[in-house]
PDB file of N, CA and C in Angstrom:
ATOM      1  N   UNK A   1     -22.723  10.451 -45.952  1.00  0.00           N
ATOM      2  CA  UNK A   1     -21.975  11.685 -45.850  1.00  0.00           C
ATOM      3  C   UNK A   1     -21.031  11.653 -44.638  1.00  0.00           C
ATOM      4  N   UNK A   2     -22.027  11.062 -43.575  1.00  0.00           N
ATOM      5  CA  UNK A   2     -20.377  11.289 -42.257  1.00  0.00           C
ATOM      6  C   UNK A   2     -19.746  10.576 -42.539  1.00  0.00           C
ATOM      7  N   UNK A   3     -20.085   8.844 -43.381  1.00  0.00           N
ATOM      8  CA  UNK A   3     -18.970   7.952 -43.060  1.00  0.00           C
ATOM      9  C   UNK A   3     -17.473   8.704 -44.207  1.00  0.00           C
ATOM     10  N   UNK A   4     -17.857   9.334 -45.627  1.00  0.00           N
ATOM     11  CA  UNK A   4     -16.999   9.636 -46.223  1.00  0.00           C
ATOM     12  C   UNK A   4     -16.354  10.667 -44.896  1.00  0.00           C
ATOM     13  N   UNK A   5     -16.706  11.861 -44.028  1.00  0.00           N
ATOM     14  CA  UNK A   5     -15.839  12.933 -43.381  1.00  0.00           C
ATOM     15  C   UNK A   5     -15.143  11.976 -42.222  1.00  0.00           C
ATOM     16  N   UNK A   6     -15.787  10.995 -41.833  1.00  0.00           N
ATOM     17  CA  UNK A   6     -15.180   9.961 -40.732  1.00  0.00           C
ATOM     18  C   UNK A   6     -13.951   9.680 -41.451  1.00  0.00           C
ATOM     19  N   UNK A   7     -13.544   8.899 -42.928  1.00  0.00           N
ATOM     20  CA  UNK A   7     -12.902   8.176 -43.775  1.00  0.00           C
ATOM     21  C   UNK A   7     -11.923   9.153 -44.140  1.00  0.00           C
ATOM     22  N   UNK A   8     -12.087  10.120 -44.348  1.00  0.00           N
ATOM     23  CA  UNK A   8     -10.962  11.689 -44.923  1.00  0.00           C
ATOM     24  C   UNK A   8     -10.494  12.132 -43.623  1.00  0.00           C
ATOM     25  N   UNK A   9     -11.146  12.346 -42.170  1.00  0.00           N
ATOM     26  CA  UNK A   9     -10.307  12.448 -41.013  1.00  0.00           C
ATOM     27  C   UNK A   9      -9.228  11.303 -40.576  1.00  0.00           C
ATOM     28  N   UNK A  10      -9.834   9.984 -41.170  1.00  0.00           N
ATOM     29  CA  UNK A  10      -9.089   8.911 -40.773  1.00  0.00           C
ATOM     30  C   UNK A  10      -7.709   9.108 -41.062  1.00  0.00           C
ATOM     31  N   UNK A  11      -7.969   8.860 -42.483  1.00  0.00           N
ATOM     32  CA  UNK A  11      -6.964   9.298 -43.321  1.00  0.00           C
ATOM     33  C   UNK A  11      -5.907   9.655 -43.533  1.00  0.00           C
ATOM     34  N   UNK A  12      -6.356  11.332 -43.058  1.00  0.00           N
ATOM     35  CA  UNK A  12      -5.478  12.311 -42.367  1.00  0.00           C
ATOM     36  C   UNK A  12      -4.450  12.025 -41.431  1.00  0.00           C
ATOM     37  N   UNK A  13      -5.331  11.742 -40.507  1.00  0.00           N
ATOM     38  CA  UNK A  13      -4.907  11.088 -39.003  1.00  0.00           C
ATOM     39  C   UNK A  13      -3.701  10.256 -39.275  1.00  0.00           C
ATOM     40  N   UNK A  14      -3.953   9.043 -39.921  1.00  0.00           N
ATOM     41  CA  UNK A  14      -3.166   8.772 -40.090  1.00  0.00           C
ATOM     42  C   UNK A  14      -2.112   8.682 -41.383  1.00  0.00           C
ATOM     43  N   UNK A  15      -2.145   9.597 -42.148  1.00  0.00           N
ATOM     44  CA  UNK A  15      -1.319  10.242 -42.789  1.00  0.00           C
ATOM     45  C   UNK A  15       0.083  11.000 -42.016  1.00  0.00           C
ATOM     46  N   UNK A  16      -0.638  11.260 -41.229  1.00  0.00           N
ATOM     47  CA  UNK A  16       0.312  12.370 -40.060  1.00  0.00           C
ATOM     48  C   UNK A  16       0.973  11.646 -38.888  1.00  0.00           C
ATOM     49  N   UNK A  17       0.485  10.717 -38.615  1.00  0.00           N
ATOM     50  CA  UNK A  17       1.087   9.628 -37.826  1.00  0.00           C
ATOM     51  C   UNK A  17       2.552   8.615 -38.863  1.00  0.00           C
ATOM     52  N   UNK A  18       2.096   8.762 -39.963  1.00  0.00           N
ATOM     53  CA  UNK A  18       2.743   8.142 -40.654  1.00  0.00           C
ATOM     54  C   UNK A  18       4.122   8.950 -41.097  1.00  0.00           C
ATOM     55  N   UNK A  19       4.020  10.144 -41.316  1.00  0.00           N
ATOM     56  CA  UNK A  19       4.881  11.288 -41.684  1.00  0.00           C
ATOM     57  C   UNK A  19       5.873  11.491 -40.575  1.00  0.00           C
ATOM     58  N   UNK A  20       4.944  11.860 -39.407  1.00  0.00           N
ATOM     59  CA  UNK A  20       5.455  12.097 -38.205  1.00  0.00           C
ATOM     60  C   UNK A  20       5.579  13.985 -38.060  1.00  0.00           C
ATOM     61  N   UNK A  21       4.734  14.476 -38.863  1.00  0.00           N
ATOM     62  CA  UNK A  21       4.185  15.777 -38.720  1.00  0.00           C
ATOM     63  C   UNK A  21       3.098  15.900 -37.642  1.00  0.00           C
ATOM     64  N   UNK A  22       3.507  16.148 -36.940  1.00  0.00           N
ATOM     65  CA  UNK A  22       2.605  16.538 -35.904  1.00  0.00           C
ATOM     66  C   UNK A  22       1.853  17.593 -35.574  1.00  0.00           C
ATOM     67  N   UNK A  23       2.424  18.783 -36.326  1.00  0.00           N
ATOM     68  CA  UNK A  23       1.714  20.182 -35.913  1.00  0.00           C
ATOM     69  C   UNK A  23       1.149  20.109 -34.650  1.00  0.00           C
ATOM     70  N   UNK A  24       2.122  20.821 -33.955  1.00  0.00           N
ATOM     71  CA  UNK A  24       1.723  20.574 -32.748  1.00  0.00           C
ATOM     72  C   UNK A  24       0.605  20.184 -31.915  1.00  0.00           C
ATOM     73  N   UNK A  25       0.438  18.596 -32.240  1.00  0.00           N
ATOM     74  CA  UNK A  25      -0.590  18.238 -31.705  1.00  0.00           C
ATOM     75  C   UNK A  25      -2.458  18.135 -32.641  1.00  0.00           C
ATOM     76  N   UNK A  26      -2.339  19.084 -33.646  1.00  0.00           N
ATOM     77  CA  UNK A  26      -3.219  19.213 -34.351  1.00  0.00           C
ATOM     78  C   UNK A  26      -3.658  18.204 -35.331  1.00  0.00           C
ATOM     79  N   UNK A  27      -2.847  17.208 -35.327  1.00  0.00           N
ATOM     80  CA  UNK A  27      -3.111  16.005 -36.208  1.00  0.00           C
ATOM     81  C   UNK A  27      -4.189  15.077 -35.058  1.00  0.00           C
ATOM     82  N   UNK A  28      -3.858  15.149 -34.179  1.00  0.00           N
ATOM     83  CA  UNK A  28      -4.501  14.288 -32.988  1.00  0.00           C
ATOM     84  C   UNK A  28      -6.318  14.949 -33.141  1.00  0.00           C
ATOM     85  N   UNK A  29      -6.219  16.270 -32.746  1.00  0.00           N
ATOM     86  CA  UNK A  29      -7.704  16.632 -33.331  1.00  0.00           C
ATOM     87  C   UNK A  29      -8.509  15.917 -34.453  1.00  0.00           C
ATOM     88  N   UNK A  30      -7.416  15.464 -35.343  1.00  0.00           N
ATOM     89  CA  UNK A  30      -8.614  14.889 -36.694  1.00  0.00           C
ATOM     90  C   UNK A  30      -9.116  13.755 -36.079  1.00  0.00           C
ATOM     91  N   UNK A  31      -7.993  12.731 -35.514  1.00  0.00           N
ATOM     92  CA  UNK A  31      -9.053  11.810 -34.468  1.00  0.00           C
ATOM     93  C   UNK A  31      -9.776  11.860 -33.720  1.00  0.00           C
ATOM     94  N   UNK A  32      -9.628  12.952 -32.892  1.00  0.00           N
ATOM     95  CA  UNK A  32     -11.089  13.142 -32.252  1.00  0.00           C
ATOM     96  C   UNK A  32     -12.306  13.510 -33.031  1.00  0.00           C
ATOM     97  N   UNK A  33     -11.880  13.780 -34.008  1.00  0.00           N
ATOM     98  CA  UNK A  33     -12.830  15.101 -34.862  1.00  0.00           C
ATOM     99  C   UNK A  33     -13.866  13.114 -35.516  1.00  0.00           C
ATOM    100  N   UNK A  34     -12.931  12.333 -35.738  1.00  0.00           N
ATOM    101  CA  UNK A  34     -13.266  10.900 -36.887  1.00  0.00           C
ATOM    102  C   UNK A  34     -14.193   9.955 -35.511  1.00  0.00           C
ATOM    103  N   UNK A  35     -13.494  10.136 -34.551  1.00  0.00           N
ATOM    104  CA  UNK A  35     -14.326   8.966 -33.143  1.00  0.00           C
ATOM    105  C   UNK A  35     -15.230   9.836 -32.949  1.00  0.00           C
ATOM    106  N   UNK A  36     -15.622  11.401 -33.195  1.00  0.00           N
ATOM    107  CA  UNK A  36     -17.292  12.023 -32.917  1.00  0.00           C
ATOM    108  C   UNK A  36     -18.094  11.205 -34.264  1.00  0.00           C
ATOM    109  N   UNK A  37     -17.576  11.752 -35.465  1.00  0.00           N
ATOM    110  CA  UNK A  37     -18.327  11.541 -36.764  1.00  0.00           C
ATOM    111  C   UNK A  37     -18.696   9.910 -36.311  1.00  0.00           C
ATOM    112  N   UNK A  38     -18.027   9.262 -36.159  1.00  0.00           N
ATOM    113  CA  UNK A  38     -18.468   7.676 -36.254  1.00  0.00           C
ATOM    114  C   UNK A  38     -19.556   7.479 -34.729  1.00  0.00           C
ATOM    115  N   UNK A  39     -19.532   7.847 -34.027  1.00  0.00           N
ATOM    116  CA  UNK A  39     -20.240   7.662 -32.857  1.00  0.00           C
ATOM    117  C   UNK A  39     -21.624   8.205 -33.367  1.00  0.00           C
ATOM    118  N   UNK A  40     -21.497   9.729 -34.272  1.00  0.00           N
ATOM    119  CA  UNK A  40     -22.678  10.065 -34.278  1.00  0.00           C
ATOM    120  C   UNK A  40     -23.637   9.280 -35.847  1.00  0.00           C
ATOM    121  N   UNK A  41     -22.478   8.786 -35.983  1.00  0.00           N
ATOM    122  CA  UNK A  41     -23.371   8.053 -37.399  1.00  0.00           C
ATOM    123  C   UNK A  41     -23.397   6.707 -36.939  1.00  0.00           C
ATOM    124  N   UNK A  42     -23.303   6.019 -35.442  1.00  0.00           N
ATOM    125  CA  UNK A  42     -23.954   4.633 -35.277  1.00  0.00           C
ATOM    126  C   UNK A  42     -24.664   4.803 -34.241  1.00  0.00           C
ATOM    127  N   UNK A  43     -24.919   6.441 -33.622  1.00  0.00           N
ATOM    128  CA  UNK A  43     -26.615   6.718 -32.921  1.00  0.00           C
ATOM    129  C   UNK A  43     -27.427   6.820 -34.006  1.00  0.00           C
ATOM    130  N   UNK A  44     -27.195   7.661 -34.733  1.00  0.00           N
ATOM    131  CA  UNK A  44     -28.340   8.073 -36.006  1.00  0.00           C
ATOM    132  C   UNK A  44     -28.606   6.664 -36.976  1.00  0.00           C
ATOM    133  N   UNK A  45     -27.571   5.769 -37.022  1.00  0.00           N
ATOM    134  CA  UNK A  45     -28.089   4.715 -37.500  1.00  0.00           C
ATOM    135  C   UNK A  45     -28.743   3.559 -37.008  1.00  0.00           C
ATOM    136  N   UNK A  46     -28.652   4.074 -35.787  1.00  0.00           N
ATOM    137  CA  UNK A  46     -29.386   2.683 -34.529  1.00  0.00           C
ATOM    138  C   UNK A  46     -30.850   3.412 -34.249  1.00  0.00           C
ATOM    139  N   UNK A  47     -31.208   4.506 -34.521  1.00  0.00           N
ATOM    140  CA  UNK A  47     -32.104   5.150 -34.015  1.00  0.00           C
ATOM    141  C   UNK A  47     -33.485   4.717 -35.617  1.00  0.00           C
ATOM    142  N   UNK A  48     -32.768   4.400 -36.439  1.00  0.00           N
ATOM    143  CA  UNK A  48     -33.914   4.355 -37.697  1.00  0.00           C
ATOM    144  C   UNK A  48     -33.977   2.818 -37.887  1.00  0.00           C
ATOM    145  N   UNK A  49     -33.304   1.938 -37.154  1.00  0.00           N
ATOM    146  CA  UNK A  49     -33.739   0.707 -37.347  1.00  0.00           C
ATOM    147  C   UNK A  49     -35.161   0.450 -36.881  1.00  0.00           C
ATOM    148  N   UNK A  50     -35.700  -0.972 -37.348  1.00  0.00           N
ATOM    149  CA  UNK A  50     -37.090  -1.260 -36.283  1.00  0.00           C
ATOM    150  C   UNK A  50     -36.646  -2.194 -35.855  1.00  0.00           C
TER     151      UNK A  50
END
């Protein structure tokens, strides 16, 4: 589930980089929003290994 919301912020991200729509600045949020999702899905996945 996060990696698909990680993969659709990516996306985005750079969808908007690509356009060059920036909304002021609000395209930059989806990357931050994609480097939380992925950080928190390779604690939660390091945490269930043995």
């Amino acid at each position: 589930m996060l990696w698909t919301i990680f993969a659709i912020l990516l996306v985005l991200w750079l969808l908007g980089i690509v356009t060059g729509i920036t909304l002021n600045g609000y395209i930059h949020i989806l990357l931050v929003l994609a480097v939380i999702v992925l950080i928190i899905k390779l604690f939660q996945g390091g945490s269930t290994a043995k």
